[in-house]
C-alpha atoms as a PDB file:
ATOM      1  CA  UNK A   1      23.447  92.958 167.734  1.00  0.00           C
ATOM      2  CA  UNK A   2      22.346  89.342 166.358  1.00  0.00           C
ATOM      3  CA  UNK A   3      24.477  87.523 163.458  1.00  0.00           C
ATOM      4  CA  UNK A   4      22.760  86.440 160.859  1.00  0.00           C
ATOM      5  CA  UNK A   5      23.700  83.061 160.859  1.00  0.00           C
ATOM      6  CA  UNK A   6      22.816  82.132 165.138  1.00  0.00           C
ATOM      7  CA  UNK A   7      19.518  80.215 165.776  1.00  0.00           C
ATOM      8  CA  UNK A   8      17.807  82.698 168.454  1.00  0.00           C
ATOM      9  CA  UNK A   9      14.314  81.048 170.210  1.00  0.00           C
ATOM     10  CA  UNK A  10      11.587  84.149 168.956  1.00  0.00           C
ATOM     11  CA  UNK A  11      10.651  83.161 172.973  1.00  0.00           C
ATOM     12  CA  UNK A  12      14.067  84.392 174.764  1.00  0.00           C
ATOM     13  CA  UNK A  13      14.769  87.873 175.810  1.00  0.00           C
ATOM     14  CA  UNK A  14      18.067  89.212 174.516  1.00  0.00           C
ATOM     15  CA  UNK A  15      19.043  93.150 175.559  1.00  0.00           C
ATOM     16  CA  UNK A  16      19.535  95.363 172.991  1.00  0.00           C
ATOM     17  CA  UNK A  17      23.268  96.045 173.494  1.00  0.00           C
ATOM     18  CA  UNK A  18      24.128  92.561 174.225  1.00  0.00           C
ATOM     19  CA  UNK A  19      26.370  90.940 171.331  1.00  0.00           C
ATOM     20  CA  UNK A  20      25.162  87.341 169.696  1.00  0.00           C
ATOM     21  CA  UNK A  21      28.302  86.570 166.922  1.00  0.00           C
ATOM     22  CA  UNK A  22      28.111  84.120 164.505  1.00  0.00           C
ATOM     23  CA  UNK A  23      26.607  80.353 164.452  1.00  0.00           C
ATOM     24  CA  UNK A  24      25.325  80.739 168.319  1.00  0.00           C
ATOM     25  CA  UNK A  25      21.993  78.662 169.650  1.00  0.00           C
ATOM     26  CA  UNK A  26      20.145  80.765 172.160  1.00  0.00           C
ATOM     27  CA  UNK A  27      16.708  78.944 173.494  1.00  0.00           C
ATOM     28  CA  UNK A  28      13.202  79.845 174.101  1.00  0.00           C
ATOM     29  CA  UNK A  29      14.009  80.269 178.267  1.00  0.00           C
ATOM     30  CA  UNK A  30      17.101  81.990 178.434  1.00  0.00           C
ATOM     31  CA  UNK A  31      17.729  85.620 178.917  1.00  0.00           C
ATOM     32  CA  UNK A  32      20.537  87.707 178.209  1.00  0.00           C
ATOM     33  CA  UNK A  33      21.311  91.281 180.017  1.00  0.00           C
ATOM     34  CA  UNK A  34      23.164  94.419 178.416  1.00  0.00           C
ATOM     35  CA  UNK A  35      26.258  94.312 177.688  1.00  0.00           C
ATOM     36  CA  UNK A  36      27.111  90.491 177.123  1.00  0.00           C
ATOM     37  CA  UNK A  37      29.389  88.626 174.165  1.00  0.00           C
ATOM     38  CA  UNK A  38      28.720  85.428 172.865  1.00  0.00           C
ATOM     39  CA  UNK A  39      31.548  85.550 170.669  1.00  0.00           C
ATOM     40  CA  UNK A  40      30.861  82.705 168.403  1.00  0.00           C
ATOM     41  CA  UNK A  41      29.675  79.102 168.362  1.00  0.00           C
ATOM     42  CA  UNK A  42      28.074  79.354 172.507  1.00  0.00           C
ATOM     43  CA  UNK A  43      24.979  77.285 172.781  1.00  0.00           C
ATOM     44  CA  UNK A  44      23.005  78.396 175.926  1.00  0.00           C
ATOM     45  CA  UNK A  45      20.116  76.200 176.959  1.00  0.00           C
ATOM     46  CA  UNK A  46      17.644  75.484 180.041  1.00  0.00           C
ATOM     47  CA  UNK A  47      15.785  77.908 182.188  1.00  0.00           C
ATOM     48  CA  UNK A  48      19.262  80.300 182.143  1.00  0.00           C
ATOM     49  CA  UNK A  49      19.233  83.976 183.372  1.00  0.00           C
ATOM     50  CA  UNK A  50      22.709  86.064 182.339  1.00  0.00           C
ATOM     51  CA  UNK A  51      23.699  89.569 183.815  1.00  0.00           C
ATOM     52  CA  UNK A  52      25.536  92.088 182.386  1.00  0.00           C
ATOM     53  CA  UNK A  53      28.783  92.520 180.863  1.00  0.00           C
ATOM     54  CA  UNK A  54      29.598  88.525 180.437  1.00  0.00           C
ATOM     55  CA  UNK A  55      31.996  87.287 178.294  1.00  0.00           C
ATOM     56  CA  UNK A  56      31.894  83.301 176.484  1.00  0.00           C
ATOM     57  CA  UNK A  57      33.854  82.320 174.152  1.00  0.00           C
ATOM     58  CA  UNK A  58      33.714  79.646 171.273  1.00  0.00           C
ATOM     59  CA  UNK A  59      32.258  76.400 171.951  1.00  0.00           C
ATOM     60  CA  UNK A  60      31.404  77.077 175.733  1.00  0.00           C
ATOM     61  CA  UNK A  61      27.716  75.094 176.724  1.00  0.00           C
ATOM     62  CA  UNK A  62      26.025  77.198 179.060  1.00  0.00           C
ATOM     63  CA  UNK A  63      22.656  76.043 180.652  1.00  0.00           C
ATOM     64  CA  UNK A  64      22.294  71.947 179.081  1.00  0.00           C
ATOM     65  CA  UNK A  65      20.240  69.833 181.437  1.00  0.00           C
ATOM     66  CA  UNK A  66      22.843  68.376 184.229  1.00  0.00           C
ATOM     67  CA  UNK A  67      25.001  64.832 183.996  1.00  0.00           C
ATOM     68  CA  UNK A  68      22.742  63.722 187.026  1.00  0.00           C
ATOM     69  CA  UNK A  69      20.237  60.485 186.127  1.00  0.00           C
ATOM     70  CA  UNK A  70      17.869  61.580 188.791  1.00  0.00           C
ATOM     71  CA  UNK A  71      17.276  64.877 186.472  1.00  0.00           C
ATOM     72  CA  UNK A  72      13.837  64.459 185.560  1.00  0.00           C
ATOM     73  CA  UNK A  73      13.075  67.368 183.176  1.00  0.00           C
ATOM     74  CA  UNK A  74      12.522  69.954 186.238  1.00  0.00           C
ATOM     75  CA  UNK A  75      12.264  73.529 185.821  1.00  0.00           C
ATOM     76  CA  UNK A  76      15.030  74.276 187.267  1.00  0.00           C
ATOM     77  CA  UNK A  77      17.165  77.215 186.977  1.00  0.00           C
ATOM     78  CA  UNK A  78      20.836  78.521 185.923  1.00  0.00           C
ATOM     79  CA  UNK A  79      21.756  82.195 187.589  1.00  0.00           C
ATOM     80  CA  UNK A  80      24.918  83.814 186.373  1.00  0.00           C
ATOM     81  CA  UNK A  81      25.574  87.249 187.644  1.00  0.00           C
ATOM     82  CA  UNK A  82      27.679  90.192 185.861  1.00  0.00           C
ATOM     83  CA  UNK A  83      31.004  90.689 184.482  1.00  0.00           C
ATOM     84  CA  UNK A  84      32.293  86.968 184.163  1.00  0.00           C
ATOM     85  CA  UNK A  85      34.358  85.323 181.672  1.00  0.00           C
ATOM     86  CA  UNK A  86      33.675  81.765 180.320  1.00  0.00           C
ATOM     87  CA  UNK A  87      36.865  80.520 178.083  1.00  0.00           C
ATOM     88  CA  UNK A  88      36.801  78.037 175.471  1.00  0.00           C
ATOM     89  CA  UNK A  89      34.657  74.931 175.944  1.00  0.00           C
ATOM     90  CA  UNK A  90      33.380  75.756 179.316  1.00  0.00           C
ATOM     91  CA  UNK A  91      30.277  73.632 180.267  1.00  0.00           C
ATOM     92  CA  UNK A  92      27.720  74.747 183.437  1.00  0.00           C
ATOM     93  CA  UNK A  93      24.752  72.706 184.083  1.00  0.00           C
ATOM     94  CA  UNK A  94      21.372  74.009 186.042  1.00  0.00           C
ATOM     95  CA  UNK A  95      20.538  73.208 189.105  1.00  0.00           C
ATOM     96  CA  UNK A  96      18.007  70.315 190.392  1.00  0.00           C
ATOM     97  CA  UNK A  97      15.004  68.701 192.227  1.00  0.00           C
ATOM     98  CA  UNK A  98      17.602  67.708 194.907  1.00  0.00           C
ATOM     99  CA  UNK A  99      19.699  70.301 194.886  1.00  0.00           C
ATOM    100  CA  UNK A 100      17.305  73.951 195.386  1.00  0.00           C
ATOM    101  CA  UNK A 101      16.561  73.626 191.683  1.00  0.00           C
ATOM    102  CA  UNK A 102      19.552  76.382 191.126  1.00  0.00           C
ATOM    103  CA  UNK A 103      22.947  76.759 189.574  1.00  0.00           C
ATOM    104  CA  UNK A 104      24.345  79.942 190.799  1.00  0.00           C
ATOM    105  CA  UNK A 105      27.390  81.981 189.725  1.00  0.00           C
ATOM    106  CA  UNK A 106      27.937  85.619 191.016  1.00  0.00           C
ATOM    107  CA  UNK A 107      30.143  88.307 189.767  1.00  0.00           C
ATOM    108  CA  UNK A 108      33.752  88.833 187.826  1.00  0.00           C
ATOM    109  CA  UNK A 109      34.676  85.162 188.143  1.00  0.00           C
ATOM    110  CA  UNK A 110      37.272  83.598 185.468  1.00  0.00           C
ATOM    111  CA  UNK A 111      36.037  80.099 184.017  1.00  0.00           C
ATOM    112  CA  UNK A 112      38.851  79.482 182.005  1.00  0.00           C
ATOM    113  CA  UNK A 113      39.264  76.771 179.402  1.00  0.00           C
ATOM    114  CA  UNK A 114      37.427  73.119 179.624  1.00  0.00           C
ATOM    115  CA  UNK A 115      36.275  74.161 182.886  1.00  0.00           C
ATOM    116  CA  UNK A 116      33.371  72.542 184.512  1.00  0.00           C
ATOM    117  CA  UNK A 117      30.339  73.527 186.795  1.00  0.00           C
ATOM    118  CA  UNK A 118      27.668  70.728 188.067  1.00  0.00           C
ATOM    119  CA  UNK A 119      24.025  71.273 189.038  1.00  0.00           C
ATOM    120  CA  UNK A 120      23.541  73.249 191.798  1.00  0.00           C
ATOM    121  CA  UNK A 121      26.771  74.391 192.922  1.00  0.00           C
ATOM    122  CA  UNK A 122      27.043  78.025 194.138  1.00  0.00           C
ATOM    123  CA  UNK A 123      29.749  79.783 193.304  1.00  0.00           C
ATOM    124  CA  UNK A 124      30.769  83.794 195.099  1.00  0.00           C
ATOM    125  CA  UNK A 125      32.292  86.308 193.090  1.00  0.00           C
ATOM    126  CA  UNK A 126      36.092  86.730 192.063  1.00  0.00           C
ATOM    127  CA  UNK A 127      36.467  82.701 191.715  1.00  0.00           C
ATOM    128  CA  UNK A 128      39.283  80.950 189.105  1.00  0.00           C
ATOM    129  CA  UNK A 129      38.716  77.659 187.707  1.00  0.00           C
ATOM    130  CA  UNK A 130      41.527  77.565 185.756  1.00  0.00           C
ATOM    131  CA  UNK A 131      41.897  75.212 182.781  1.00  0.00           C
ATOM    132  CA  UNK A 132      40.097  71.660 183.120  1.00  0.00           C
ATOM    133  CA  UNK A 133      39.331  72.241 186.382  1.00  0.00           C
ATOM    134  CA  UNK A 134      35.891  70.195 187.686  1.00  0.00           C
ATOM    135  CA  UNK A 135      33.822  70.495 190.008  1.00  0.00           C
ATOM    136  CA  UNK A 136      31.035  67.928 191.331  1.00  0.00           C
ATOM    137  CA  UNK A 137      27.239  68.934 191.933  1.00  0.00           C
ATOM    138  CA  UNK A 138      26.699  71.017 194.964  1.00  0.00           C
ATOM    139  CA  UNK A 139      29.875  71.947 195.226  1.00  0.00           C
ATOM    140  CA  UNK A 140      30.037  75.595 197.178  1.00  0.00           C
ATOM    141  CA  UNK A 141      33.032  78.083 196.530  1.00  0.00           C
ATOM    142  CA  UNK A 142      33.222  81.412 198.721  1.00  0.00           C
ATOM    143  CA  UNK A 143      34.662  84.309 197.345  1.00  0.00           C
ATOM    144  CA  UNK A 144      38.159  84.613 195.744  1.00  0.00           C
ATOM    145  CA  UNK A 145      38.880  80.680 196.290  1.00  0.00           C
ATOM    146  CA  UNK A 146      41.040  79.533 193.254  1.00  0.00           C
ATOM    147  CA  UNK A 147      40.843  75.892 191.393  1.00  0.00           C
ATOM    148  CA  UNK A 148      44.037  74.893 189.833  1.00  0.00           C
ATOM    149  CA  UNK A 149      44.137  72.864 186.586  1.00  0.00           C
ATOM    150  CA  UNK A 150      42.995  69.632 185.879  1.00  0.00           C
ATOM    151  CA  UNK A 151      41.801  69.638 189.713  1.00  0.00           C
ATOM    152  CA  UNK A 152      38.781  67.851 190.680  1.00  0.00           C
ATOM    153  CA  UNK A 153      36.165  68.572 193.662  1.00  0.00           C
ATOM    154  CA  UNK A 154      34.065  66.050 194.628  1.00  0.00           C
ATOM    155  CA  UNK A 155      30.102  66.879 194.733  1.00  0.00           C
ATOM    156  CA  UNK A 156      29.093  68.568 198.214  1.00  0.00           C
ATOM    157  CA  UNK A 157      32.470  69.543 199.065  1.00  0.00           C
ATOM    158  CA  UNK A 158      32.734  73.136 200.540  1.00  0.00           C
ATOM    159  CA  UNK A 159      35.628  75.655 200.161  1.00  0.00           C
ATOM    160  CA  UNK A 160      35.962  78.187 202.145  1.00  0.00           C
ATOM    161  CA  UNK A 161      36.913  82.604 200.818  1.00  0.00           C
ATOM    162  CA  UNK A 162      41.083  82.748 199.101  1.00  0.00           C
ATOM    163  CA  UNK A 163      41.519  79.368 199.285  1.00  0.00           C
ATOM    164  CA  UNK A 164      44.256  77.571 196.449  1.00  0.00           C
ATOM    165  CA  UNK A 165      44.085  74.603 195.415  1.00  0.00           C
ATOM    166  CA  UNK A 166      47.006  73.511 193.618  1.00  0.00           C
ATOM    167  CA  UNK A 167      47.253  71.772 189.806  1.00  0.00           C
ATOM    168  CA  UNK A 168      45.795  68.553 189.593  1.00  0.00           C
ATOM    169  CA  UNK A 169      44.720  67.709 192.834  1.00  0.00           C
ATOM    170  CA  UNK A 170      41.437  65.608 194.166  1.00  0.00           C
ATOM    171  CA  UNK A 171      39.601  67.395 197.053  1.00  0.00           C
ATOM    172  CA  UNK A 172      37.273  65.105 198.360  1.00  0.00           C
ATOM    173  CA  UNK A 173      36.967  67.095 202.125  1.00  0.00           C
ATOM    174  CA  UNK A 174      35.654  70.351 203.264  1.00  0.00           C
ATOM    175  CA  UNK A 175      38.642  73.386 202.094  1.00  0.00           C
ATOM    176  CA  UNK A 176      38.884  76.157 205.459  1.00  0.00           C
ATOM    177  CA  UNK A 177      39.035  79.332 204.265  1.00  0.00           C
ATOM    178  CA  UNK A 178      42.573  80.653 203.537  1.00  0.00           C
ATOM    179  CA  UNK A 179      44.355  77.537 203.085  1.00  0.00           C
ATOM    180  CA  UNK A 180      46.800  76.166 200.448  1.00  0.00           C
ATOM    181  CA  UNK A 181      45.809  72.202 199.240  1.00  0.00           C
ATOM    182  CA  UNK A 182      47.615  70.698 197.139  1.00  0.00           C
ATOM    183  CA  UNK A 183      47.902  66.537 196.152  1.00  0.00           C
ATOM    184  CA  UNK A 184      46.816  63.597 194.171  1.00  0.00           C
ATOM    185  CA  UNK A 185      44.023  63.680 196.935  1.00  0.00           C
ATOM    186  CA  UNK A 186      44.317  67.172 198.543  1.00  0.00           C
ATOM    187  CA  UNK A 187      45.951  67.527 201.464  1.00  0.00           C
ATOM    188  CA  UNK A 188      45.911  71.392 203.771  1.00  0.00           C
ATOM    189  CA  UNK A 189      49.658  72.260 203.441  1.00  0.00           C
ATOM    190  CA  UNK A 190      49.052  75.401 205.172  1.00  0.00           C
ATOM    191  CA  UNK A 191      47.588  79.031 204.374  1.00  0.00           C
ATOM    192  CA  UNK A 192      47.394  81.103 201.671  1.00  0.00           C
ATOM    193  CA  UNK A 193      49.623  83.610 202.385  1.00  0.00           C
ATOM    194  CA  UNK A 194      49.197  85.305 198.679  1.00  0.00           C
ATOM    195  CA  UNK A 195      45.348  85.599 199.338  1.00  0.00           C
ATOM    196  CA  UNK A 196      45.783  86.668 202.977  1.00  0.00           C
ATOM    197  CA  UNK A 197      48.175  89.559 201.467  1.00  0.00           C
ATOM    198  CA  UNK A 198      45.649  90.056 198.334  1.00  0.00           C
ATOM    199  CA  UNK A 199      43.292  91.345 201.086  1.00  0.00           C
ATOM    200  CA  UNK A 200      45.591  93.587 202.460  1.00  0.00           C
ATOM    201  CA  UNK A 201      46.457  91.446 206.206  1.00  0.00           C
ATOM    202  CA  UNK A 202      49.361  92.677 207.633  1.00  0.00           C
ATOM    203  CA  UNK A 203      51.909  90.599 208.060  1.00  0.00           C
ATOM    204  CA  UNK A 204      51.874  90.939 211.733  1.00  0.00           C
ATOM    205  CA  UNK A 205      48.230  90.081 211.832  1.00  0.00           C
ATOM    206  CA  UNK A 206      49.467  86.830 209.553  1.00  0.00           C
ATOM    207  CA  UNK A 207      52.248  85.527 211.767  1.00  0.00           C
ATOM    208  CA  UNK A 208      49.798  85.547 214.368  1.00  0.00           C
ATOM    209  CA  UNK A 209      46.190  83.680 211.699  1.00  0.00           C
ATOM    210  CA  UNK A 210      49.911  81.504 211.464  1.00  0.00           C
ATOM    211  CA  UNK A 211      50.563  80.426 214.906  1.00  0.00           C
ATOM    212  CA  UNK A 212      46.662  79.502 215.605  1.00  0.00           C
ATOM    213  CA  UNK A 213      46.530  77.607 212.690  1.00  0.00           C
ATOM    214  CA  UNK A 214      49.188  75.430 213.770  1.00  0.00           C
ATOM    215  CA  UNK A 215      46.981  75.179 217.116  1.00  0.00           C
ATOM    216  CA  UNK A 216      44.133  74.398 215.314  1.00  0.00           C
ATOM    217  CA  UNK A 217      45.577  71.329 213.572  1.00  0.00           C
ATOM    218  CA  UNK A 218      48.531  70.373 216.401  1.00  0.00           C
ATOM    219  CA  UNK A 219      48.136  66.267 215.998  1.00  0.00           C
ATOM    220  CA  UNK A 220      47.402  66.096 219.712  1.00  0.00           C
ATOM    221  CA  UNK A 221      44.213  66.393 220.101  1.00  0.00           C
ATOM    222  CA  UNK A 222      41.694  66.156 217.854  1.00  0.00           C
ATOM    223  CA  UNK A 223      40.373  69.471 215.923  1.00  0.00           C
ATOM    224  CA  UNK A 224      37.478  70.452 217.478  1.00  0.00           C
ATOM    225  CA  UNK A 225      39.582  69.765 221.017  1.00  0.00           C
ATOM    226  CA  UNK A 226      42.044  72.361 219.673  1.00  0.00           C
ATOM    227  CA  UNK A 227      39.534  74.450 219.078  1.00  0.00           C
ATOM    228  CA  UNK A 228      38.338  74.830 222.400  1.00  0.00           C
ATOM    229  CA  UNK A 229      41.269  75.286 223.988  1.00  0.00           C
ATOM    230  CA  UNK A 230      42.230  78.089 222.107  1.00  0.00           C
ATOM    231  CA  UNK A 231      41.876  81.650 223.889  1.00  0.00           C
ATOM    232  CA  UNK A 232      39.738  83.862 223.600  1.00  0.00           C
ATOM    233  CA  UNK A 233      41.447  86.810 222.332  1.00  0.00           C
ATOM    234  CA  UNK A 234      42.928  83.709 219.663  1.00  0.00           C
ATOM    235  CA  UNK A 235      39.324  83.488 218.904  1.00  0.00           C
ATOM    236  CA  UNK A 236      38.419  86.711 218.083  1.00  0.00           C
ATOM    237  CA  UNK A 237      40.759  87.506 215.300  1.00  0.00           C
ATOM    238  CA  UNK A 238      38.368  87.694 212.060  1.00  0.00           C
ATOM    239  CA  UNK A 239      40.255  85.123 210.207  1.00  0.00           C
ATOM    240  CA  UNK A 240      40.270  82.591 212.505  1.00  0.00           C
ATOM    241  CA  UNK A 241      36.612  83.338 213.598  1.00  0.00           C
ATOM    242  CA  UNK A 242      35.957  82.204 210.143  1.00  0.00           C
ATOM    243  CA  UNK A 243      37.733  79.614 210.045  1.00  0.00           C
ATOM    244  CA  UNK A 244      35.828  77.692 213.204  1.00  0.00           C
ATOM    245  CA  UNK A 245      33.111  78.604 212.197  1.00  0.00           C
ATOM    246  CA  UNK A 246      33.760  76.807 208.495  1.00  0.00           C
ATOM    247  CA  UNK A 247      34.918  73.877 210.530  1.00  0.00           C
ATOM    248  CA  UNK A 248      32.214  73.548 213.209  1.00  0.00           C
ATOM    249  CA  UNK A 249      29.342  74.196 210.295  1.00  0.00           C
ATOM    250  CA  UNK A 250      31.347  71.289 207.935  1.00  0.00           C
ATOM    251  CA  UNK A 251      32.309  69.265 210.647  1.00  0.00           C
ATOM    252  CA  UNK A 252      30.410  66.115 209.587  1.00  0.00           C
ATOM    253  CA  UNK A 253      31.578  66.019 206.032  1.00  0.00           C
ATOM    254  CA  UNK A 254      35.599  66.487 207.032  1.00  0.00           C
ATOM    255  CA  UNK A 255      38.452  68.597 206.749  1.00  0.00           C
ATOM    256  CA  UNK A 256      41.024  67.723 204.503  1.00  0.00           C
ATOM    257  CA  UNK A 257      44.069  66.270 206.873  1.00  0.00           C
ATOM    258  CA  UNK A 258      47.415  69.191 207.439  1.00  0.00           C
ATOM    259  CA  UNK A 259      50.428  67.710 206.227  1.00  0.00           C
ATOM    260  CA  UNK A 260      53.792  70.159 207.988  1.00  0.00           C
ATOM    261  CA  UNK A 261      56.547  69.650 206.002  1.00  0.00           C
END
């Protein structure tokens, strides 16, 4: 169903069952999948492909060519999956020449409202950006991590599955998965024990992701030292596994520095 009064390119493709409300701009390259609302006043732009079941609400700009200067017209490409909600005045921007040429956001995240996606950031399912939260280009979010408001990650910053990042910080290192960051400029304050729950841990198995973590980041030696002393039945837990390998892959961009209270 189409309103009459939205501006729809005769060149898109828009499913049959998808919903266009009032005074929305669809252009010529995007296309739409069953099942998806634009509720009212949602421009979407660019080279943009939507899935099904999508929800974006007034005044959200979905697919306009990215805040980058090097952008030099390329075809390149905006990819957002199924079942996601876009709030009020939610912008994303497509990807670029420097960046894989792709934007890419998966399934039943929550964009809520004033939040911000750059070019080419990737972004796994079950993500929060809650309100104003921003995030630089080629930025990469595993699944579950959530942004807190008014928080800010700088472009090629990666954050690893169920981390938190509290209200208003700046994170301008690498996130491991699991952790807790909070600050003015983020600082690892320890793990998520909510998301660690959320995915049904047990709290034995936490005590012990707990004590290595403290290993990990002891101030005696530096982190990749810790690292290898750890043993080996230490290293074979799943959550830690993950989390050396997040650190080893990252290593050269940083971790964000543990502050124990």
């Amino acid at each position: 169903m189409i309103h009459k009064t939205s501006i729809i390119s005769s060149n898109c493709q828009i499913h049959d069952n998808a919903i266009i409300g009032p005074y929305c701009i669809v252009d010529e390259k995007v296309s739409i999948d069953e099942g998806t609302e634009l509720i009212s006043n949602v421009h979407v732009s660019g080279n943009t492909k939507i899935g099904k079941n999508n929800i974006f609400f007034p005044f959200s700009t979905i697919g306009m060519i990215p805040q980058d200067k090097k952008f030099a017209g390329e075809n390149s490409q905006l990819i957002i999956g199924n079942n996601n909600i876009f709030r009020e005045h939610v912008t994303i921007n497509p990807g670029t020449r420097n960046g894989g040429m792709q934007t890419l956001i998966q399934n039943k995240c929550l964009f809520m409202v004033g939040s911000h996606v750059a070019h080419d950031c990737q972004i796994s399912s079950n993500v929060i950006l809650v309100n104003n939260a921003t995030l630089g280009g080629h930025v990469n979010i595993a699944e579950g991590a959530i942004i807190g408001g008014n928080s800010a990650v700088h472009q090629f910053v990666n954050i690893g599955q169920f981390a938190m990042i509290g209200g208003m910080s700046g994170v301008e290192s690498n996130i491991i998965p699991y952790a807790l960051y909070t600050g003015i400029r983020s600082n690892l304050r320890g793990l998520n024990l909510i998301g660690l729950k959320r995915k049904k841990i047990s709290s034995i198995q936490i005590n012990k992701i707990k004590k290595i973590f403290k290993k990990i980041f002891s101030s005696n030696f530096t982190i990749l030292e810790n690292i290898k002393n750890l043993k080996k039945e230490e290293r074979n837990i799943d959550q830690i596994k993950e989390i050396i390998n997040f650190i080893t892959s990252n290593y050269k961009r940083g971790i964000c520095k543990y502050i124990d209270d």
